[in-house]
PDB file of N, CA and C in Angstrom:
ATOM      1  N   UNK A   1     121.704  89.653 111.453  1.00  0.00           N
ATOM      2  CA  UNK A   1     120.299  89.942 111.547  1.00  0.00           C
ATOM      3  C   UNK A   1     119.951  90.906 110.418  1.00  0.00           C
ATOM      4  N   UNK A   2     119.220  90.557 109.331  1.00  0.00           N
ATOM      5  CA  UNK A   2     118.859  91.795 108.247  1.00  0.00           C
ATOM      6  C   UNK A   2     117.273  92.507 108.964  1.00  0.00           C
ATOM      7  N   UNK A   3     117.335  92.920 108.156  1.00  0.00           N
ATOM      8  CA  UNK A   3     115.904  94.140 108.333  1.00  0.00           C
ATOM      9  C   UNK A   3     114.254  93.480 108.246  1.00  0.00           C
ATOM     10  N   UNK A   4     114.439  92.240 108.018  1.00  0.00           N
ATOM     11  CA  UNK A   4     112.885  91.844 108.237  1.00  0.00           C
ATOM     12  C   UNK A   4     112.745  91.198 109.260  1.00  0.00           C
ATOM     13  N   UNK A   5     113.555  90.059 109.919  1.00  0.00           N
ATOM     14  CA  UNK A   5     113.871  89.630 111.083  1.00  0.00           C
ATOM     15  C   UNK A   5     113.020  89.390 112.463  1.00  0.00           C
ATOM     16  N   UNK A   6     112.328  88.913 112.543  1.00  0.00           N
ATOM     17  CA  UNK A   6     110.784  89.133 113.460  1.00  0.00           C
ATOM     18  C   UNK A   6     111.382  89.116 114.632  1.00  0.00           C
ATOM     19  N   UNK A   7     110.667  89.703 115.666  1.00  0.00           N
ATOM     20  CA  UNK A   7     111.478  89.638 116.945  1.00  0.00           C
ATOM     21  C   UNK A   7     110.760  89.075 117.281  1.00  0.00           C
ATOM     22  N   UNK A   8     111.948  88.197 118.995  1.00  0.00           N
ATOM     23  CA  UNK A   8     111.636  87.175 119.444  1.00  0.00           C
ATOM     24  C   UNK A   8     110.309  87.474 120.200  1.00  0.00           C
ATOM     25  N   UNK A   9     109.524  85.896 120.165  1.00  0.00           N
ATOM     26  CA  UNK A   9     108.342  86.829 121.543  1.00  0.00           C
ATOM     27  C   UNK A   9     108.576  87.172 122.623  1.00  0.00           C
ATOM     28  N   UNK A  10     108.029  87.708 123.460  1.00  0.00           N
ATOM     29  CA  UNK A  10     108.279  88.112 124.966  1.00  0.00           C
ATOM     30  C   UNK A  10     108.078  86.775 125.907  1.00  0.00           C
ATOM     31  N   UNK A  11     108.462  86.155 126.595  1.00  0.00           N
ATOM     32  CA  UNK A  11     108.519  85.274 127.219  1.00  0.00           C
ATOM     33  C   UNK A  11     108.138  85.983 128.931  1.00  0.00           C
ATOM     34  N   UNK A  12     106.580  85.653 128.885  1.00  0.00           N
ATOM     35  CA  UNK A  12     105.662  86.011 129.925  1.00  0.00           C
ATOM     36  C   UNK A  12     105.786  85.014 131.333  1.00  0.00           C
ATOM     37  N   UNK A  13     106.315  84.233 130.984  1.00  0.00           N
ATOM     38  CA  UNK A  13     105.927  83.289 132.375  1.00  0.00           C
ATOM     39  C   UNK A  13     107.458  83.528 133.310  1.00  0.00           C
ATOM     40  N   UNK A  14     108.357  83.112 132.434  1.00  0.00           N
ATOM     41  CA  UNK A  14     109.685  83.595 133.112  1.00  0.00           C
ATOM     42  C   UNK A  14     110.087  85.473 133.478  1.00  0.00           C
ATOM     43  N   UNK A  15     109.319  85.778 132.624  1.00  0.00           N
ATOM     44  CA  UNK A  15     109.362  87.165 133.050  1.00  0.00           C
ATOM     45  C   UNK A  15     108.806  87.431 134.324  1.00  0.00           C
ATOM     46  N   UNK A  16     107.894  87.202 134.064  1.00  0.00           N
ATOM     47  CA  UNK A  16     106.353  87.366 135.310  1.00  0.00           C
ATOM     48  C   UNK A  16     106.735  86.794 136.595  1.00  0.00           C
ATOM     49  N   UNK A  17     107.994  85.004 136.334  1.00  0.00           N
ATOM     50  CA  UNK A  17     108.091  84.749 137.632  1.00  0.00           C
ATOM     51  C   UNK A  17     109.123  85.084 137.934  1.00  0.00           C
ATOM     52  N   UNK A  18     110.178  85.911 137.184  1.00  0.00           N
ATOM     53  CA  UNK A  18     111.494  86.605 137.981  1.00  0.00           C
ATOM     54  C   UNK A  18     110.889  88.023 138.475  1.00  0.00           C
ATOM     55  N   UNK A  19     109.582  88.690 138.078  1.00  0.00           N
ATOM     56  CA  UNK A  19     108.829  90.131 138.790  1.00  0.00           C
ATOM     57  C   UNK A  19     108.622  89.483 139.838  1.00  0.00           C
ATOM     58  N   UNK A  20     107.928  88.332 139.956  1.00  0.00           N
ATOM     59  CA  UNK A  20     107.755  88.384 141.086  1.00  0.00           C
ATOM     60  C   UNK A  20     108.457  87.685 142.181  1.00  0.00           C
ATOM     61  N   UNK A  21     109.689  87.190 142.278  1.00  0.00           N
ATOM     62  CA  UNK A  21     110.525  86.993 142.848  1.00  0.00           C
ATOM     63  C   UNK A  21     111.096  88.296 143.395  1.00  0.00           C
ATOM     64  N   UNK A  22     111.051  89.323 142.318  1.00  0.00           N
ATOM     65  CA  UNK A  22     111.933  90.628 142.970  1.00  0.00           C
ATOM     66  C   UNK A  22     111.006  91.286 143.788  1.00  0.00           C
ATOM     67  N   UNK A  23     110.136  91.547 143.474  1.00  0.00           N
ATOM     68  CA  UNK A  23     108.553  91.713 144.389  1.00  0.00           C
ATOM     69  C   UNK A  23     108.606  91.090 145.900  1.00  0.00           C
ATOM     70  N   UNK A  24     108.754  89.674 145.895  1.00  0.00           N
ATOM     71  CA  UNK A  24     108.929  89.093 146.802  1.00  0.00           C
ATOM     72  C   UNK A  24     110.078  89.900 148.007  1.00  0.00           C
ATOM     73  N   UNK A  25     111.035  89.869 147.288  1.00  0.00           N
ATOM     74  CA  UNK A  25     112.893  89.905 147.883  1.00  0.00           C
ATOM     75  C   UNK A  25     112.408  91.760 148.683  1.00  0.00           C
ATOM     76  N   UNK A  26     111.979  92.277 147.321  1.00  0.00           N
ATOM     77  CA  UNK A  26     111.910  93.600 147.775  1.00  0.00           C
ATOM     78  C   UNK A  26     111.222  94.008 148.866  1.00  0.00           C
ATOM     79  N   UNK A  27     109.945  93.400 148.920  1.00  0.00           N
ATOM     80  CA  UNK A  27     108.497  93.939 149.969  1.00  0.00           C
ATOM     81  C   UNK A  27     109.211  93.203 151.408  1.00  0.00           C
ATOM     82  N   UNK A  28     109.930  92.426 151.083  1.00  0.00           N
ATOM     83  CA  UNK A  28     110.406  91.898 152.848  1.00  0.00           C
ATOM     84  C   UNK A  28     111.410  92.546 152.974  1.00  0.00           C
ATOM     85  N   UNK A  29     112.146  92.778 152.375  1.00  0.00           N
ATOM     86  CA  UNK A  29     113.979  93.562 152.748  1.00  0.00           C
ATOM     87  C   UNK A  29     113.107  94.937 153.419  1.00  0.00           C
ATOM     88  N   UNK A  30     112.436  95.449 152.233  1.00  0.00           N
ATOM     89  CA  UNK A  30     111.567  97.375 152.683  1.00  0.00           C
ATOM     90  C   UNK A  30     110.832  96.848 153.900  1.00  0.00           C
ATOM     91  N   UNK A  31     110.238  96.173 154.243  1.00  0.00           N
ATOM     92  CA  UNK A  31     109.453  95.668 155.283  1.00  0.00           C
ATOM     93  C   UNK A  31     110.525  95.675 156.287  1.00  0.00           C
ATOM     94  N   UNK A  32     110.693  94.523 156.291  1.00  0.00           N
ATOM     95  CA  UNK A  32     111.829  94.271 157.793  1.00  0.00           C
ATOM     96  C   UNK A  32     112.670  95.420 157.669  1.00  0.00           C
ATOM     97  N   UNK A  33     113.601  96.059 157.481  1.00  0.00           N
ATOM     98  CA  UNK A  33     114.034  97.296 157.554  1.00  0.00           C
ATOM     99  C   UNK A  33     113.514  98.575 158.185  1.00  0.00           C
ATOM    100  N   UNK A  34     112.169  98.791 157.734  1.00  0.00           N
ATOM    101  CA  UNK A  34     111.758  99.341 157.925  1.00  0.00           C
ATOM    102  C   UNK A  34     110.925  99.683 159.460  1.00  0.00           C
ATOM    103  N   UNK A  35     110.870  97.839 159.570  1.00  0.00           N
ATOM    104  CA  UNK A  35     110.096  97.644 161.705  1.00  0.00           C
ATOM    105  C   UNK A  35     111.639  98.086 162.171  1.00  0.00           C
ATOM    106  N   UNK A  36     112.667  97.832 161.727  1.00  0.00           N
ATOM    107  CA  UNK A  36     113.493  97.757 163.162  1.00  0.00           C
ATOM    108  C   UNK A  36     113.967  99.058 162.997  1.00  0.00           C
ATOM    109  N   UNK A  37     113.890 100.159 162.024  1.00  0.00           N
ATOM    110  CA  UNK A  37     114.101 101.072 161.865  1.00  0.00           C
ATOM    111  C   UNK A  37     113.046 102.381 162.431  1.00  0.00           C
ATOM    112  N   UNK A  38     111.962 101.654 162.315  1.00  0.00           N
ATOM    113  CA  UNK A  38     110.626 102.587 163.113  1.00  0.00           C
ATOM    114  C   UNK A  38     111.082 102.078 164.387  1.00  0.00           C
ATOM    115  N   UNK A  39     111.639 101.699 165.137  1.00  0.00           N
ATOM    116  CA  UNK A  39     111.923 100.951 166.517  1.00  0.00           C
ATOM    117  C   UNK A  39     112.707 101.349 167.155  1.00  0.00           C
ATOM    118  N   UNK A  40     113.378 102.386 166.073  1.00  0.00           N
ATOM    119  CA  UNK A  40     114.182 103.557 166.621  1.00  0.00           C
ATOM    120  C   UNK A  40     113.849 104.679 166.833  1.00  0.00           C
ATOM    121  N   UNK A  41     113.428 104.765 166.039  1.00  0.00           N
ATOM    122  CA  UNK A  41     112.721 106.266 165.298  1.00  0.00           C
ATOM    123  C   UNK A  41     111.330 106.393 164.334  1.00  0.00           C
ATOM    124  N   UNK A  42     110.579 106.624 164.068  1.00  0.00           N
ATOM    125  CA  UNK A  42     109.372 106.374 163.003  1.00  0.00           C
ATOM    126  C   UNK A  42     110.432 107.594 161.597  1.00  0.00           C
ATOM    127  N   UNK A  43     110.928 108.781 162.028  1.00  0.00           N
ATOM    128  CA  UNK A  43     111.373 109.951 161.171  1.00  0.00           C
ATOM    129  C   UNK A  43     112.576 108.962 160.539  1.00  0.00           C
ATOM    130  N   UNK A  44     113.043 107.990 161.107  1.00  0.00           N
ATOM    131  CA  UNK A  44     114.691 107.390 160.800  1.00  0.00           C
ATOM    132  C   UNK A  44     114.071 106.500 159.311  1.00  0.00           C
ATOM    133  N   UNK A  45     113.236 106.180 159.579  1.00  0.00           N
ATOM    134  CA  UNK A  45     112.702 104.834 158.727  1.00  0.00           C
ATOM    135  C   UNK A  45     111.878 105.527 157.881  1.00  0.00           C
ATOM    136  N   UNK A  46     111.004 106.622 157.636  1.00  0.00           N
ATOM    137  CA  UNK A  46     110.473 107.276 156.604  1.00  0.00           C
ATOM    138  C   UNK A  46     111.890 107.937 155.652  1.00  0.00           C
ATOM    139  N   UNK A  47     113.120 108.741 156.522  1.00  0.00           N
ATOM    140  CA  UNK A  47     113.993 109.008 155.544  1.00  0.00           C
ATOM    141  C   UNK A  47     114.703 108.155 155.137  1.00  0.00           C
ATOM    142  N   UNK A  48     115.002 107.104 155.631  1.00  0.00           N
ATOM    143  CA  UNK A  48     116.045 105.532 155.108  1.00  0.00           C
ATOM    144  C   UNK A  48     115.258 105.441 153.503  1.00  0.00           C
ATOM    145  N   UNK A  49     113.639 105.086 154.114  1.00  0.00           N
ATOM    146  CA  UNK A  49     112.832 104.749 152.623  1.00  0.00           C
ATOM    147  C   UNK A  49     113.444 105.530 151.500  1.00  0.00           C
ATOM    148  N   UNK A  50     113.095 107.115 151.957  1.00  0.00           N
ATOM    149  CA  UNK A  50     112.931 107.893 150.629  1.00  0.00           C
ATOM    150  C   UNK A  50     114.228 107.822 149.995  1.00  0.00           C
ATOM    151  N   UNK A  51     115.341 108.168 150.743  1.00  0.00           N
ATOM    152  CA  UNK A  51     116.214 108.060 150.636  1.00  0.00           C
ATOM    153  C   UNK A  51     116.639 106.747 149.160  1.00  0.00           C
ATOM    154  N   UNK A  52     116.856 105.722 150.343  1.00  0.00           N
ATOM    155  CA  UNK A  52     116.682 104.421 149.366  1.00  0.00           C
ATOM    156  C   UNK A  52     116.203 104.594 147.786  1.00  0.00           C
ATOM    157  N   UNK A  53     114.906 104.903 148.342  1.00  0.00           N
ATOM    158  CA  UNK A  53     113.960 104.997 146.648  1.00  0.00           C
ATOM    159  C   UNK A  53     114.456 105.833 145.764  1.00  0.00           C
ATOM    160  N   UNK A  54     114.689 106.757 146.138  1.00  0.00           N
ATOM    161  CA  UNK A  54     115.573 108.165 145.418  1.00  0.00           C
ATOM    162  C   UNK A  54     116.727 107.678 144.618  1.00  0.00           C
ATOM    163  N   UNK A  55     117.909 106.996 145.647  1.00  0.00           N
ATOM    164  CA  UNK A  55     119.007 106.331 145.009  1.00  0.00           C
ATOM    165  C   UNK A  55     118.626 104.752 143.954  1.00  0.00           C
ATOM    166  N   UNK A  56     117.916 104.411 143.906  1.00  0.00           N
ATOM    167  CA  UNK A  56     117.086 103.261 143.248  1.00  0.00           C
ATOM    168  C   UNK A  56     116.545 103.869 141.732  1.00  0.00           C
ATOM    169  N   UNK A  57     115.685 104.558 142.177  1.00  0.00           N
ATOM    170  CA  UNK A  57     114.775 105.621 140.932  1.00  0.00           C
ATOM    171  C   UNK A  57     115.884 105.268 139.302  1.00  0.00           C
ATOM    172  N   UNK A  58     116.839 106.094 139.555  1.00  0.00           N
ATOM    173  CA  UNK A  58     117.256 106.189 138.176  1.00  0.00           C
ATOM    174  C   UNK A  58     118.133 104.524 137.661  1.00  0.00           C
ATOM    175  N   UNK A  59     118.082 103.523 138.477  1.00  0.00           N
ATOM    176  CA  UNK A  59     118.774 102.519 137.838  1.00  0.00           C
ATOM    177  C   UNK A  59     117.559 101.655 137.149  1.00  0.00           C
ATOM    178  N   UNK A  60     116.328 102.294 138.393  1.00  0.00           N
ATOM    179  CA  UNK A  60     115.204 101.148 137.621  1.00  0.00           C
ATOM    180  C   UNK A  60     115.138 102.279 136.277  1.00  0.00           C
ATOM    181  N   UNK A  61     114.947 103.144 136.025  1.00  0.00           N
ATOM    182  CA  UNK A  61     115.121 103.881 134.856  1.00  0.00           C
ATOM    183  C   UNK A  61     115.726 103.438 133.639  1.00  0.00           C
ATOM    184  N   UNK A  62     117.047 102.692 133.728  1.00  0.00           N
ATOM    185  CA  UNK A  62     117.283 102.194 133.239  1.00  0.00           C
ATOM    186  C   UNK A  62     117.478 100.649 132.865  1.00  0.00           C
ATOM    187  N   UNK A  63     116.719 100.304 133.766  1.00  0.00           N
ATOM    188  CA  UNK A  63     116.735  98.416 133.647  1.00  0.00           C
ATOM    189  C   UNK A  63     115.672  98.502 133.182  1.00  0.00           C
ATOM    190  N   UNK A  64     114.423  99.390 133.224  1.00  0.00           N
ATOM    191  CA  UNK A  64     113.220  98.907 132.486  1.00  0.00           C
ATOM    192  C   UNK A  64     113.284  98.868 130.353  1.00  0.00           C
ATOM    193  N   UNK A  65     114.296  99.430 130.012  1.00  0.00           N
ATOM    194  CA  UNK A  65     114.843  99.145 128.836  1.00  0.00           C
ATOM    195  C   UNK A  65     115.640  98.417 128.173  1.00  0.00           C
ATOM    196  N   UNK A  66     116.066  97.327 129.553  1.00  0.00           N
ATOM    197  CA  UNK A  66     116.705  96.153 128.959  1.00  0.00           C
ATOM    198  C   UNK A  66     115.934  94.904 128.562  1.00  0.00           C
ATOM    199  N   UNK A  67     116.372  93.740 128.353  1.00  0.00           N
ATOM    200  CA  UNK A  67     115.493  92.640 128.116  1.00  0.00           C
ATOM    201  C   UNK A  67     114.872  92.110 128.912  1.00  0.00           C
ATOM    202  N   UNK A  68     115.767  91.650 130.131  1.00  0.00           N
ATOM    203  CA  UNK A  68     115.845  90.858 131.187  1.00  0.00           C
ATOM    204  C   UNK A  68     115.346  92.121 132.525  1.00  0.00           C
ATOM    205  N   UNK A  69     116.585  92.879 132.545  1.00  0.00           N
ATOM    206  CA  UNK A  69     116.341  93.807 133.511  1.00  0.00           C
ATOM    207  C   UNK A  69     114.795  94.467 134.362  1.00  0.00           C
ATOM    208  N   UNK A  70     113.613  94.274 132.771  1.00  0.00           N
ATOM    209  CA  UNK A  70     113.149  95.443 132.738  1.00  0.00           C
ATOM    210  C   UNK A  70     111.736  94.296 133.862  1.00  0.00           C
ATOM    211  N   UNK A  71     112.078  93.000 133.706  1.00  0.00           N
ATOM    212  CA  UNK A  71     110.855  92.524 134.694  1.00  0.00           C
ATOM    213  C   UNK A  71     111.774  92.704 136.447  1.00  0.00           C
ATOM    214  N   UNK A  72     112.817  92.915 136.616  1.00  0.00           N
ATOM    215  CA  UNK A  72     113.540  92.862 137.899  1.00  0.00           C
ATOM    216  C   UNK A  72     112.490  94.475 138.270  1.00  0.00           C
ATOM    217  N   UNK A  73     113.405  95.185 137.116  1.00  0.00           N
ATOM    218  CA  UNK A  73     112.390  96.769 137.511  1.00  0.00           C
ATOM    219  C   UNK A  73     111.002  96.561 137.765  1.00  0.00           C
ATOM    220  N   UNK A  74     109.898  95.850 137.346  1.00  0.00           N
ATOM    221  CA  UNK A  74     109.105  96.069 137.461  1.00  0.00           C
ATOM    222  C   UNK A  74     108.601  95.395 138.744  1.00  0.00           C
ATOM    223  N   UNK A  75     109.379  94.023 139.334  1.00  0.00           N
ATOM    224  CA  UNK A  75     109.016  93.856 140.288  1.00  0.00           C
ATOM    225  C   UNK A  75     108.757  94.500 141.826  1.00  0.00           C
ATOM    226  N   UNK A  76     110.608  95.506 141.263  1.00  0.00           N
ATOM    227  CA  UNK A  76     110.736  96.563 142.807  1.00  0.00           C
ATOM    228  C   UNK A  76     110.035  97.531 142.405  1.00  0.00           C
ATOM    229  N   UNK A  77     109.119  98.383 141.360  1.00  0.00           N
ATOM    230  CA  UNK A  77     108.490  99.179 141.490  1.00  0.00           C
ATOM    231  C   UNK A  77     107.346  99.427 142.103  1.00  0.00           C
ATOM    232  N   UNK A  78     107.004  97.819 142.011  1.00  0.00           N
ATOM    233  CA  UNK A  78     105.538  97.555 142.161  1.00  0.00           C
ATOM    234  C   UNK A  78     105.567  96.574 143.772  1.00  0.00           C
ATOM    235  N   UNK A  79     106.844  96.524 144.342  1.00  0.00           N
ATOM    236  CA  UNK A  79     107.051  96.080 145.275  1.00  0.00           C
ATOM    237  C   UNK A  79     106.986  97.426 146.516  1.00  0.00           C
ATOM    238  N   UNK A  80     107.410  98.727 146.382  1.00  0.00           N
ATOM    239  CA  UNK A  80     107.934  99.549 147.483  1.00  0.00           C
ATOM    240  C   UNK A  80     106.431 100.112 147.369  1.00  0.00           C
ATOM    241  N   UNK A  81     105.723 100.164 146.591  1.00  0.00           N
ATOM    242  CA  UNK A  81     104.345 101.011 147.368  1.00  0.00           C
ATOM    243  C   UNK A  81     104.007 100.300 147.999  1.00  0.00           C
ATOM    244  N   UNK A  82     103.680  98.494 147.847  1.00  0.00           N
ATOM    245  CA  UNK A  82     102.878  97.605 148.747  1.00  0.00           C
ATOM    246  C   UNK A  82     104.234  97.641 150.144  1.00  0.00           C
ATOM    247  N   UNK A  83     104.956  97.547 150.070  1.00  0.00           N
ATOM    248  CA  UNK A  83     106.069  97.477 151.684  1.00  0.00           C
ATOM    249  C   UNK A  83     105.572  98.711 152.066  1.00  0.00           C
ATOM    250  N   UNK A  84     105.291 100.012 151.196  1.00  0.00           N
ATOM    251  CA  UNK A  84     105.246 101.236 152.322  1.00  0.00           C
ATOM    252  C   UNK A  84     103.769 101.642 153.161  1.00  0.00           C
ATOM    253  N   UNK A  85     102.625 100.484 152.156  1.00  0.00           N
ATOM    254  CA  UNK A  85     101.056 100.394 152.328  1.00  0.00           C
ATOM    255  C   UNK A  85     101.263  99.486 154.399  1.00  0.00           C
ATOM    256  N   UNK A  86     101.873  98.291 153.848  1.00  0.00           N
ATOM    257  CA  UNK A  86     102.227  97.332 154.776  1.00  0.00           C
ATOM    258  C   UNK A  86     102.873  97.730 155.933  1.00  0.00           C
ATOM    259  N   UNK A  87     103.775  99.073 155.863  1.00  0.00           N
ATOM    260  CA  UNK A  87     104.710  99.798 156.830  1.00  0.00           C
ATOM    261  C   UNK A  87     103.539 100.189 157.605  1.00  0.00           C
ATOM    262  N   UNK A  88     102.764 101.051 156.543  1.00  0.00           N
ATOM    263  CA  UNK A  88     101.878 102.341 157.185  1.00  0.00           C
ATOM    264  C   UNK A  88     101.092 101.518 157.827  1.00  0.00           C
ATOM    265  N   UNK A  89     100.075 100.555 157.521  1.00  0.00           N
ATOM    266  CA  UNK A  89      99.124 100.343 158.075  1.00  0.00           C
ATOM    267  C   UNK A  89      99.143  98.574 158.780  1.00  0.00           C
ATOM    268  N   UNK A  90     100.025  98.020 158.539  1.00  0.00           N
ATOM    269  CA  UNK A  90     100.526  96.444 159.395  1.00  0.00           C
ATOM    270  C   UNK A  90     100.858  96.667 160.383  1.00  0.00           C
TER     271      UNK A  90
END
């Protein structure tokens, strides 16, 4: 590869439909988890979340700087506020 080398384009549709596949995977796993976990406890299932998200945080950190990675990241980012909207108020 020399120094003028155009980079490739971004490929929006496969991106867009592996976000939202992870979107998908994510908002039901945080969802369902989260009923049978309030079903114990409501305090059990608010710390499971944070918890979770906390240990999550720094890998999406770094998948959003890969090629591929960075639409997976963007799907679960944009997946755990709508599961925790859906927790709170579904």
């Amino acid at each position: 590869m020399n120094a003028t080398s155009v980079p490739s384009p971004t490929p929006w549709s496969t991106g867009l439909s592996l976000a939202a596949f992870a979107f998908a995977m994510t908002t039901v796993t945080l969802v369902a988890i989260g009923e049978v976990l309030a079903d114990i406890h409501p305090a059990v299932a608010v710390l499971v979340n944070i918890v979770a998200v906390a240990g999550a945080t720094p890998t999406l950190l770094v998948w959003r700087r890969r090629a591929v990675w960075r639409w997976v990241a963007l799907g679960i980012a944009t997946a755990v506020p709508v599961a925790w909207a859906v927790l709170l108020f579904g």
